[in-house]
C-alpha atoms as a PDB file:
ATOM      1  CA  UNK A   1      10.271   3.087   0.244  1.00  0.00           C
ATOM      2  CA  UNK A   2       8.473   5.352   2.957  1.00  0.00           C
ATOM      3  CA  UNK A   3       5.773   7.605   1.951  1.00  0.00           C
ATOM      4  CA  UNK A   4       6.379  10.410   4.508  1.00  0.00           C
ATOM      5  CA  UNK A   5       5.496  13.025   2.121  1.00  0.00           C
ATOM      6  CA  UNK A   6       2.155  11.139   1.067  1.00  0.00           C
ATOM      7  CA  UNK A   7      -1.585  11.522   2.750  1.00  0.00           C
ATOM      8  CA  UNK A   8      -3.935   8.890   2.081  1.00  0.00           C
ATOM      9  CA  UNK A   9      -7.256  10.740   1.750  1.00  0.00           C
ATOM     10  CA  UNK A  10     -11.155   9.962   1.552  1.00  0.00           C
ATOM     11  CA  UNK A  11     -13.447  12.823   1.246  1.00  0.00           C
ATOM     12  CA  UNK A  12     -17.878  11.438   2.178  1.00  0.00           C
ATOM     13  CA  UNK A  13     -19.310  14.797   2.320  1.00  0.00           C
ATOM     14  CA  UNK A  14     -22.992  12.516   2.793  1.00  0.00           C
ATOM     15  CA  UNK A  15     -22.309  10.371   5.356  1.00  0.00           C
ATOM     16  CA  UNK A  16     -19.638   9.800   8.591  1.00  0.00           C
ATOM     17  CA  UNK A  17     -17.144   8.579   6.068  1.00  0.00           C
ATOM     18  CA  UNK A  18     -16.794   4.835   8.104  1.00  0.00           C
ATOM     19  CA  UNK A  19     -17.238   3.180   4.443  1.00  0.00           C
ATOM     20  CA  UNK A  20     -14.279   4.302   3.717  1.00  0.00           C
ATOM     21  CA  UNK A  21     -11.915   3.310   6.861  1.00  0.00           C
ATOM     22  CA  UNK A  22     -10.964   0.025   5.054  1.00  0.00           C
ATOM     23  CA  UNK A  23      -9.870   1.457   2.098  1.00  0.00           C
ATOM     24  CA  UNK A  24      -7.870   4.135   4.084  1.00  0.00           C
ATOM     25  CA  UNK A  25      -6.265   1.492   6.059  1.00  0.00           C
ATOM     26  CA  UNK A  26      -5.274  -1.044   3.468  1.00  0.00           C
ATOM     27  CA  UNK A  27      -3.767   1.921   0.964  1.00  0.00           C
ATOM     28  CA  UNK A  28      -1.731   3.077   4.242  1.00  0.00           C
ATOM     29  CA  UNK A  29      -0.313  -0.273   4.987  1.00  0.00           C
ATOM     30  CA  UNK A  30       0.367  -0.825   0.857  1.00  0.00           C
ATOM     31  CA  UNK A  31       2.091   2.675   1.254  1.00  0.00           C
ATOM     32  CA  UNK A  32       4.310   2.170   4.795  1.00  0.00           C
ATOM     33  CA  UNK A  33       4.929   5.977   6.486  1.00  0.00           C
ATOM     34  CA  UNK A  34       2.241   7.482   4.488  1.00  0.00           C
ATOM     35  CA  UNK A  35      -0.218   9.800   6.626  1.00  0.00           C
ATOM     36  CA  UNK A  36      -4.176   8.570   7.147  1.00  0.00           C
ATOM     37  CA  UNK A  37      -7.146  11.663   6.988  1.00  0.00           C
ATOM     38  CA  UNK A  38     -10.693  11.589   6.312  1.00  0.00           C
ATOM     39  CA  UNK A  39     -12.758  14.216   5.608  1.00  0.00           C
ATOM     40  CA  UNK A  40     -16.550  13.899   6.518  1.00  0.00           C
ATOM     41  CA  UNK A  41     -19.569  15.801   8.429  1.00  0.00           C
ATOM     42  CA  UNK A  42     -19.149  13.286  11.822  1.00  0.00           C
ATOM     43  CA  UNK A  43     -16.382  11.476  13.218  1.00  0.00           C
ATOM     44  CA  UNK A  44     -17.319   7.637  12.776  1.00  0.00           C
ATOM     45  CA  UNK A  45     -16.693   5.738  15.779  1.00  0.00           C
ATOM     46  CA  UNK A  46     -14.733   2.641  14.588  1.00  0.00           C
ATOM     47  CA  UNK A  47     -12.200   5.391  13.127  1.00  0.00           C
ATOM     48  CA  UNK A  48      -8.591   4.168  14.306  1.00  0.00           C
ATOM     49  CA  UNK A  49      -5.711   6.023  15.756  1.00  0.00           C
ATOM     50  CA  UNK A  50      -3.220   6.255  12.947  1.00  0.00           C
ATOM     51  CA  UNK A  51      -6.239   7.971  10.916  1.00  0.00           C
ATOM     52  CA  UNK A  52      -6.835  11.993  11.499  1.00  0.00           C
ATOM     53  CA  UNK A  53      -9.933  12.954  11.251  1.00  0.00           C
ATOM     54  CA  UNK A  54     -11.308  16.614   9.851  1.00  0.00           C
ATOM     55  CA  UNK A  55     -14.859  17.878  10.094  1.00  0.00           C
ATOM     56  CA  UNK A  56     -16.482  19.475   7.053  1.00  0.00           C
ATOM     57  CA  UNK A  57     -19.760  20.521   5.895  1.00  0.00           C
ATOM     58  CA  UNK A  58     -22.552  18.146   4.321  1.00  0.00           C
ATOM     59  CA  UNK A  59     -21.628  17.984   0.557  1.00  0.00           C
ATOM     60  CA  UNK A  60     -24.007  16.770  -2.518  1.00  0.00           C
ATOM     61  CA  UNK A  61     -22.714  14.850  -5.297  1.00  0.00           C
ATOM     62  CA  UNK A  62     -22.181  18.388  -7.255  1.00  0.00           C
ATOM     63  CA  UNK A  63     -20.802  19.960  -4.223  1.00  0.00           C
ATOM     64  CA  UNK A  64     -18.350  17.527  -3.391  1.00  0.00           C
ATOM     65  CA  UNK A  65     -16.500  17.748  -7.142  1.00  0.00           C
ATOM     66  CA  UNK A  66     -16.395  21.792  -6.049  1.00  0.00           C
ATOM     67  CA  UNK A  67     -15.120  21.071  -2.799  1.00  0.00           C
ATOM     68  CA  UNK A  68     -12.394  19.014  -4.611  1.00  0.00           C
ATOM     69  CA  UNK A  69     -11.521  21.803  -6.818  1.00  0.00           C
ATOM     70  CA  UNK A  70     -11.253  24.524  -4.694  1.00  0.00           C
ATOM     71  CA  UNK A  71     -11.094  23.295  -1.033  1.00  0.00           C
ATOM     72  CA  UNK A  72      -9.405  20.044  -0.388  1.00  0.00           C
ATOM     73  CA  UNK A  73      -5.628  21.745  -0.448  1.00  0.00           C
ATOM     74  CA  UNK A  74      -6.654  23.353   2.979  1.00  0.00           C
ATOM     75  CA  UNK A  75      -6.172  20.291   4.854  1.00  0.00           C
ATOM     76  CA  UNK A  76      -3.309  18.457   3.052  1.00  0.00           C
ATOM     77  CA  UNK A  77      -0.056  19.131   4.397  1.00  0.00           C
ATOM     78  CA  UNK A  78       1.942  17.264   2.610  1.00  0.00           C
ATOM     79  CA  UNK A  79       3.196  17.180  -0.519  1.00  0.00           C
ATOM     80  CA  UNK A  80       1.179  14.629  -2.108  1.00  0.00           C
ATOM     81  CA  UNK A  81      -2.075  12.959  -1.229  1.00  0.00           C
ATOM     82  CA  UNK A  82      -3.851  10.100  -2.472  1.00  0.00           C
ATOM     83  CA  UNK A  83      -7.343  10.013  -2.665  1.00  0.00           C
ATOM     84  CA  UNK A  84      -9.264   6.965  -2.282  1.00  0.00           C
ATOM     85  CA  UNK A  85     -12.922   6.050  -1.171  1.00  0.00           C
ATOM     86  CA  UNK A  86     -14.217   2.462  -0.246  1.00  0.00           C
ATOM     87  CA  UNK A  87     -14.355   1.811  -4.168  1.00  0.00           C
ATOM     88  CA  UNK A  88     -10.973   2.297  -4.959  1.00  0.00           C
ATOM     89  CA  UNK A  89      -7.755   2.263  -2.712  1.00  0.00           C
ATOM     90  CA  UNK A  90      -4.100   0.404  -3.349  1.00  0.00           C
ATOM     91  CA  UNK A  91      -4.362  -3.078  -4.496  1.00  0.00           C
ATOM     92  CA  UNK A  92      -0.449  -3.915  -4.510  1.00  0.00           C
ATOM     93  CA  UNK A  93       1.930  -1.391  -2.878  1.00  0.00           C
ATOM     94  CA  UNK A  94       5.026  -3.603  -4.411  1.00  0.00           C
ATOM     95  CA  UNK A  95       3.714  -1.457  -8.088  1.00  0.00           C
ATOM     96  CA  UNK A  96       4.550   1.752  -7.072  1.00  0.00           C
ATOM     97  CA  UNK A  97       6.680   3.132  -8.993  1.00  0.00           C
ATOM     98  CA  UNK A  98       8.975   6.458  -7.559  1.00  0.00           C
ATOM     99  CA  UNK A  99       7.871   8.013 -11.485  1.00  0.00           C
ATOM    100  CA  UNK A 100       4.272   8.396  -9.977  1.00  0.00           C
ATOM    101  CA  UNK A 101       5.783  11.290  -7.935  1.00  0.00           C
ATOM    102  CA  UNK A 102       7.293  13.245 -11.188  1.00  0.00           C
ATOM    103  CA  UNK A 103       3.424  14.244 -12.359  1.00  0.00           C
ATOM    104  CA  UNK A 104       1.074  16.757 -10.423  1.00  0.00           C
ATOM    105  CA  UNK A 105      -1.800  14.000 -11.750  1.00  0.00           C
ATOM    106  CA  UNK A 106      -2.684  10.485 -12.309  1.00  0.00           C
ATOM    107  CA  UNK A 107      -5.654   8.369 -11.877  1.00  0.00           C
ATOM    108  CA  UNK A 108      -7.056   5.376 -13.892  1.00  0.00           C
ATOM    109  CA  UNK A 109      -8.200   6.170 -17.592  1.00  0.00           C
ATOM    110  CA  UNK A 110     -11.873   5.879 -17.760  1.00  0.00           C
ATOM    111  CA  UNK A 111     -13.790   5.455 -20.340  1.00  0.00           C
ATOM    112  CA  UNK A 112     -14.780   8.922 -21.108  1.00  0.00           C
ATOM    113  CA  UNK A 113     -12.268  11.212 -23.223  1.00  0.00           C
ATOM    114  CA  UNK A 114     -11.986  15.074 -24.343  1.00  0.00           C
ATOM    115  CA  UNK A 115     -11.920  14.862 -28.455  1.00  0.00           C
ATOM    116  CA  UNK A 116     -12.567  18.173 -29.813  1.00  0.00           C
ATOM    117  CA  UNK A 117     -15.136  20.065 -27.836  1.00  0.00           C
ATOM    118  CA  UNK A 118     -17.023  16.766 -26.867  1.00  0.00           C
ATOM    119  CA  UNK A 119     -16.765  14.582 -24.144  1.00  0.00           C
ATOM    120  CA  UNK A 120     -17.113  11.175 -25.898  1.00  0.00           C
ATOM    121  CA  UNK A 121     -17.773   8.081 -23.336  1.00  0.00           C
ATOM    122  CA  UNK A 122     -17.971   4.330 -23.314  1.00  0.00           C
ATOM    123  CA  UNK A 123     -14.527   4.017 -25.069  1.00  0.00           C
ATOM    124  CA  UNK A 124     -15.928   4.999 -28.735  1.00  0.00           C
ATOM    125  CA  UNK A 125     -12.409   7.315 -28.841  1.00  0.00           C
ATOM    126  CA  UNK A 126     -10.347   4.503 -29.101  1.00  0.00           C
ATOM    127  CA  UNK A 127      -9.427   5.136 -32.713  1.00  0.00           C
ATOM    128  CA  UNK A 128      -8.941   8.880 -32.021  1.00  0.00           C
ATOM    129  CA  UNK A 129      -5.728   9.445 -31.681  1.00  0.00           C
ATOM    130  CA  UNK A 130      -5.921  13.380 -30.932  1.00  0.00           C
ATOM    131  CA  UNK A 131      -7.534  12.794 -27.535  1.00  0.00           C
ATOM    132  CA  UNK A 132      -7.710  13.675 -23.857  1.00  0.00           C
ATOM    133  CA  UNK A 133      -8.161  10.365 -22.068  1.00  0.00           C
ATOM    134  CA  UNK A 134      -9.910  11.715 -18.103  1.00  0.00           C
ATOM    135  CA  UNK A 135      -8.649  10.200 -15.314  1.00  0.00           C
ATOM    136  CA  UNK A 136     -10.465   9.269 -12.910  1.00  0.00           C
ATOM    137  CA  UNK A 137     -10.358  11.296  -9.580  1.00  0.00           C
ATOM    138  CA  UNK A 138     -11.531   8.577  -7.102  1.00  0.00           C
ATOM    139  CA  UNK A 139      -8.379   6.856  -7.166  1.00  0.00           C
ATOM    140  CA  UNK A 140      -5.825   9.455  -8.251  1.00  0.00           C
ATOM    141  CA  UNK A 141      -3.013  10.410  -6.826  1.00  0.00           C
ATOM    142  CA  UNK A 142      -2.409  14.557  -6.851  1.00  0.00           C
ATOM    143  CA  UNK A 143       0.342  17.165  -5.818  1.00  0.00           C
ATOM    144  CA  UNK A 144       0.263  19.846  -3.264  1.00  0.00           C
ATOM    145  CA  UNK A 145       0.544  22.338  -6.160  1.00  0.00           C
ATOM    146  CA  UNK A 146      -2.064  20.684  -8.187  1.00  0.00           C
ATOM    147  CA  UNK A 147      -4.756  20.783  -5.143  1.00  0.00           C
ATOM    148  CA  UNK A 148      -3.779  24.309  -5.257  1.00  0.00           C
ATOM    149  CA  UNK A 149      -3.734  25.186  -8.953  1.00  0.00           C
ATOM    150  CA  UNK A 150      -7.608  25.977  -9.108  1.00  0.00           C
ATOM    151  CA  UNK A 151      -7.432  28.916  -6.688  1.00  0.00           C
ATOM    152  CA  UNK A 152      -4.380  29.775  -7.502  1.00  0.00           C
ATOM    153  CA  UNK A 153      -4.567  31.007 -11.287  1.00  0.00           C
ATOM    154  CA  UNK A 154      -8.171  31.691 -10.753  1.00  0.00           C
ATOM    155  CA  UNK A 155      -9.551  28.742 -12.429  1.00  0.00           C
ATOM    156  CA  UNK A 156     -13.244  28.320 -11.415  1.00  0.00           C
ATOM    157  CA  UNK A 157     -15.251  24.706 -11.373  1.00  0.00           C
ATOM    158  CA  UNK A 158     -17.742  25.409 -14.604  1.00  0.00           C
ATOM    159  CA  UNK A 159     -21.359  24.072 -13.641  1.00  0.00           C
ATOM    160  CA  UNK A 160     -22.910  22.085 -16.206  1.00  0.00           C
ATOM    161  CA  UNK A 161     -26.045  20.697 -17.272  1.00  0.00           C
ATOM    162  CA  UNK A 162     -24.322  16.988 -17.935  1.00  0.00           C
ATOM    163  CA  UNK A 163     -23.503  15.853 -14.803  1.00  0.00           C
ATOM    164  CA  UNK A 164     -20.394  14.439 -16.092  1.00  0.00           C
ATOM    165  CA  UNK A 165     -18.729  17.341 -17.724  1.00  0.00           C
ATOM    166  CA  UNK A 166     -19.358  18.611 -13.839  1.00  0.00           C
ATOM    167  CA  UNK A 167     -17.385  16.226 -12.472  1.00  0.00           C
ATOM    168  CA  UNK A 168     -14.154  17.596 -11.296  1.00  0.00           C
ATOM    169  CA  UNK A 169     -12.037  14.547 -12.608  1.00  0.00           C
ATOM    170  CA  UNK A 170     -13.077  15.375 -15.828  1.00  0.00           C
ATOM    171  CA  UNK A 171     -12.781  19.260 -15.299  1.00  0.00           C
ATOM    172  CA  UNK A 172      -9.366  18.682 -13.608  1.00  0.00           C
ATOM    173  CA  UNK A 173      -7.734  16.319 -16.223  1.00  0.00           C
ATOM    174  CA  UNK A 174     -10.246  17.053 -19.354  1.00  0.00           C
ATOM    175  CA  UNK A 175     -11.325  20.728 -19.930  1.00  0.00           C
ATOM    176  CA  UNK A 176      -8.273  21.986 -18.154  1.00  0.00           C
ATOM    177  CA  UNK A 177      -5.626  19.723 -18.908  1.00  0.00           C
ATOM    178  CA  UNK A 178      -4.264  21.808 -21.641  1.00  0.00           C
ATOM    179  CA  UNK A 179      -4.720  24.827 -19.600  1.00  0.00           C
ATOM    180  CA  UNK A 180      -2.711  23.560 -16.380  1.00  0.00           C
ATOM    181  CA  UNK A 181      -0.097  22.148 -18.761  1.00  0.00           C
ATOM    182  CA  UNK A 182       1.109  25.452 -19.912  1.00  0.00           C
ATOM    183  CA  UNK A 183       1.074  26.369 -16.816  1.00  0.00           C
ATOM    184  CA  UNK A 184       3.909  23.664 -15.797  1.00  0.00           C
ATOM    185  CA  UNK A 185       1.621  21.266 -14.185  1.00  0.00           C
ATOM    186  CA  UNK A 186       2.429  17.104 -15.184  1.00  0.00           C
ATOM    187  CA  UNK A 187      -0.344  14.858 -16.361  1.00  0.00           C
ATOM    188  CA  UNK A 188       1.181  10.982 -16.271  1.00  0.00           C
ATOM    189  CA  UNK A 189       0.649   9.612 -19.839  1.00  0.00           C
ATOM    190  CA  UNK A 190      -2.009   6.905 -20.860  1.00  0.00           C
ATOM    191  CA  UNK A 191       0.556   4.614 -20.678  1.00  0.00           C
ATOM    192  CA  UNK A 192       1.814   5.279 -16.774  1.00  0.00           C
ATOM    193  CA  UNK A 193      -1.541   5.828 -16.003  1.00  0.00           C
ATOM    194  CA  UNK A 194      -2.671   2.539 -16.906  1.00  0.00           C
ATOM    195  CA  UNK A 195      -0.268   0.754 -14.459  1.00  0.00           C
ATOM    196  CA  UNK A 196      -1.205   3.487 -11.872  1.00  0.00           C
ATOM    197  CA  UNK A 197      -4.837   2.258 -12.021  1.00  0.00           C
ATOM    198  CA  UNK A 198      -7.682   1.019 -13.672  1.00  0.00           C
ATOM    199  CA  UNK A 199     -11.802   1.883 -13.921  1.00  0.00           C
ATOM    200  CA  UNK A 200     -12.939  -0.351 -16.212  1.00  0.00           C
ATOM    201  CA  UNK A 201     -11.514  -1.995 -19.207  1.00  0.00           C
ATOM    202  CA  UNK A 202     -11.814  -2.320 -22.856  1.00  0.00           C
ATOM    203  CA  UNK A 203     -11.079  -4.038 -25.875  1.00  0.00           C
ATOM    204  CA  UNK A 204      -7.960  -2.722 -27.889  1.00  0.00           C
ATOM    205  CA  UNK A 205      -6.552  -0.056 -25.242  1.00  0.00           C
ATOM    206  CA  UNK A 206      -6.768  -2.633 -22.280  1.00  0.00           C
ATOM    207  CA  UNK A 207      -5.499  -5.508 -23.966  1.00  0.00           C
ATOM    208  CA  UNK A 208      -1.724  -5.319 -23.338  1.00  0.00           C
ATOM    209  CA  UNK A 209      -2.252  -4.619 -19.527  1.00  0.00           C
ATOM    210  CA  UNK A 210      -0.724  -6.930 -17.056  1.00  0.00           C
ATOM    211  CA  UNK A 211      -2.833  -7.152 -14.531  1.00  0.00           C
ATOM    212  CA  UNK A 212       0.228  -8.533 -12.080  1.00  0.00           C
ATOM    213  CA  UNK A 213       1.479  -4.595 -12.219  1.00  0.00           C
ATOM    214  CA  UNK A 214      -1.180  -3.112 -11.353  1.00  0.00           C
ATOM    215  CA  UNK A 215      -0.780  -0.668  -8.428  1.00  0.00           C
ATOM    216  CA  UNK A 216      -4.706   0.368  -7.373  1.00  0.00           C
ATOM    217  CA  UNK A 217      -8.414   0.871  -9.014  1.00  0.00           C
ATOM    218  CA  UNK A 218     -11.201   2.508  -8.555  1.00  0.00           C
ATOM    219  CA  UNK A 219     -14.911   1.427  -9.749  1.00  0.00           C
ATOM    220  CA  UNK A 220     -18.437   1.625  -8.420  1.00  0.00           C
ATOM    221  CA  UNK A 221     -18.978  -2.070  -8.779  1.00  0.00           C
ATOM    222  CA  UNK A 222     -16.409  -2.716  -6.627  1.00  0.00           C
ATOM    223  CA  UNK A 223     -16.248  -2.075  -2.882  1.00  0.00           C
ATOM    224  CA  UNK A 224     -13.824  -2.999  -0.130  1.00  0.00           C
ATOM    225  CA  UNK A 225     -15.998  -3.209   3.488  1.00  0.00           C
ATOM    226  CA  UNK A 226     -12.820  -4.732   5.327  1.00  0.00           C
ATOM    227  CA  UNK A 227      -9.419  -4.945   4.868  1.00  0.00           C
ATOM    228  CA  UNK A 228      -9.885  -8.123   2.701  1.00  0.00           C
ATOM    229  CA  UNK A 229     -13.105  -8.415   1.690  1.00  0.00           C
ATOM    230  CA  UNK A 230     -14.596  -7.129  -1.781  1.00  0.00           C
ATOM    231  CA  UNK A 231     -18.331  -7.003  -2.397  1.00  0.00           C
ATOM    232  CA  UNK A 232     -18.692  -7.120  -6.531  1.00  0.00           C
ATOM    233  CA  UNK A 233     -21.967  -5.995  -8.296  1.00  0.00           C
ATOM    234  CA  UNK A 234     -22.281  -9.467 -10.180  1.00  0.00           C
ATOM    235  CA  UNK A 235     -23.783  -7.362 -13.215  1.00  0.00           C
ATOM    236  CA  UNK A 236     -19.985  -6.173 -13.983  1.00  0.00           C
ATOM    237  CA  UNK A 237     -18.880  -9.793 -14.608  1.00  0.00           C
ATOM    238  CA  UNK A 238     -20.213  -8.676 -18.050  1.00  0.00           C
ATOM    239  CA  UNK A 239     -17.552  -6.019 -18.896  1.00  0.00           C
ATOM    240  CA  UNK A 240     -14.712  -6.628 -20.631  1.00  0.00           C
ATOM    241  CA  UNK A 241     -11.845  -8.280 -18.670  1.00  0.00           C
ATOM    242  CA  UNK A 242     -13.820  -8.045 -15.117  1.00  0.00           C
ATOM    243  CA  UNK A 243     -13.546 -11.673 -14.243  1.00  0.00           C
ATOM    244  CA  UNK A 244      -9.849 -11.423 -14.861  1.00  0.00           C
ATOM    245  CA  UNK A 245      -9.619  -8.398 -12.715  1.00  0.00           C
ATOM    246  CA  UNK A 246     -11.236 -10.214  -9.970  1.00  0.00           C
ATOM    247  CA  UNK A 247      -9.647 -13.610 -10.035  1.00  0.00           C
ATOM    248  CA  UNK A 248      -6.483 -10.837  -9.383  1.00  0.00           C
ATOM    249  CA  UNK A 249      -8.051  -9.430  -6.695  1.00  0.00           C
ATOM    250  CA  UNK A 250      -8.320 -13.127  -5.101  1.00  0.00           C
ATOM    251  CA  UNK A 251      -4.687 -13.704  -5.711  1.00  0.00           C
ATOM    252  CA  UNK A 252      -4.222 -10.771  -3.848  1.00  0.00           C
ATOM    253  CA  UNK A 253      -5.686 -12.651  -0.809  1.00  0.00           C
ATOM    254  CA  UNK A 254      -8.985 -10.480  -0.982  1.00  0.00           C
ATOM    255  CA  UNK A 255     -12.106 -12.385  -0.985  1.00  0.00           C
ATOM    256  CA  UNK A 256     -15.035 -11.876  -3.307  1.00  0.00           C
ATOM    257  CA  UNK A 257     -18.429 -11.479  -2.563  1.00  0.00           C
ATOM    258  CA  UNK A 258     -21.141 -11.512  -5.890  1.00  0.00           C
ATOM    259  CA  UNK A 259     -24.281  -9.499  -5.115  1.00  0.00           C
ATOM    260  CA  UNK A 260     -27.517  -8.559  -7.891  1.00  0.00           C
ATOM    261  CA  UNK A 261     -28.073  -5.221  -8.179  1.00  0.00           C
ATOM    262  CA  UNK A 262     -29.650  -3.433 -11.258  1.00  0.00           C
ATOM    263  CA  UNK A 263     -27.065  -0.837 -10.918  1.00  0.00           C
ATOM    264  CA  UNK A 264     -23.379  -2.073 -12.566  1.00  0.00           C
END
């Protein structure tokens, strides 16, 4: 299948955005005839030809979930985009499936989840079953409409004391999800979204996921810094599942590198 309508996208609002070339290039060749673009302050200057490159303004971490609201539709042009950073791109292009492009939203379930009024995190709404299950926006895949949605009903990024209920993944597919969904827009269900990708896992929701379908990921442990190579915080070995994940990642062909950190 070719991905004409598709842009693979990385926003680095801190920094020249080179961390994230690898993971630009490796979804683009997972995704044949999809369009490259990275969004950052300075053009980096191992940036390849088949990647576009747009200047925009020095973004914080608070900014750049705004930005993502409200301004990332002005330079996508087609009708999807995929956005990826240099902790989550496409693992195995041969997963897609052609449903991804019936929803305006999907990225990996994380472990955080609307029940109620609460955000509840770490997976303790697994027993819920009246739930709204965020999906991550560093691997997520979105439609033209859907960049646009914010502006266009006049739905404003809420600032919030918790950094994580500012987060525009969980804005986007949490607070507003029932909002934008009477509105017509798609959400993929838990069940799609867990082949589309994967944060972390857990016990009970996780354990029926083949790991062989998996089409991408996205997690802060993990971090692509060439087109093969995977440097692994050696502290997430102790989540549930991880050492399965990255025994995948191997079969993939990717190699793994373990490094300490005090930060999983």
């Amino acid at each position: 299948m070719e991905h004409n309508n598709l842009t693979v996208v990385s926003v680095c609002g801190h920094n020249n955005g080179a961390s994230a070339i690898p993971a630009i290039q490796r979804s683009m060749q997972e995704l044949p005839g999809s369009l490259g673009l990275l969004l950052s302050p300075e053009q980096p200057d191992n940036l390849s030809d088949d990647i576009e490159w747009w200047e925009i303004g020095n973004l914080t971490y608070l900014q750049y979930s705004v930005f993502m609201m409200h301004s990332l539709h002005q330079f996508i042009c087609t009708e999807f985009c995929l956005v990826v950073q240099d902790d989550g791109w496409v693992l195995d292009g041969k997963n897609w499936q052609d449903s991804f492009y019936d929803y305006d939203y999907i990225g990996a379930p994380c472990h955080a989840a609307i029940v109620g009024n609460e955000l509840q995190l770490g997976f303790t709404w697994r027993e819920t079953l009246e739930r709204i299950v965020i999906q991550n926006g560093g691997f997520s895949l979105r439609s033209k409409r859907f960049l646009q949605a914010p502006n266009v009903h006049g739905i404003i990024h809420v600032p919030a004391q918790d950094q994580r209920l500012w987060n525009e993944d969980v804005q986007l597919s949490g607070i507003f999800r029932p909002i934008f969904e009477v509105k017509g827009y798609k959400f993929a269900p838990e069940s799609l979204a867990k082949q589309f990708g994967i944060e972390y896992l857990a016990p009970d929701f996780h354990d029926d996921l083949d790991l062989t379908r998996l089409f991408g990921h996205h997690a802060s442990s993990r971090k692509l810094v060439s087109p093969n190579h995977v440097v692994v915080n050696s502290a997430s070995l102790e989540s549930y599942r991880e050492p399965d994940v990255l025994a995948h990642f191997q079969n993939l062909g990717y190699t793994v590198e373990y490094v300490a950190s005090n930060n999983p």
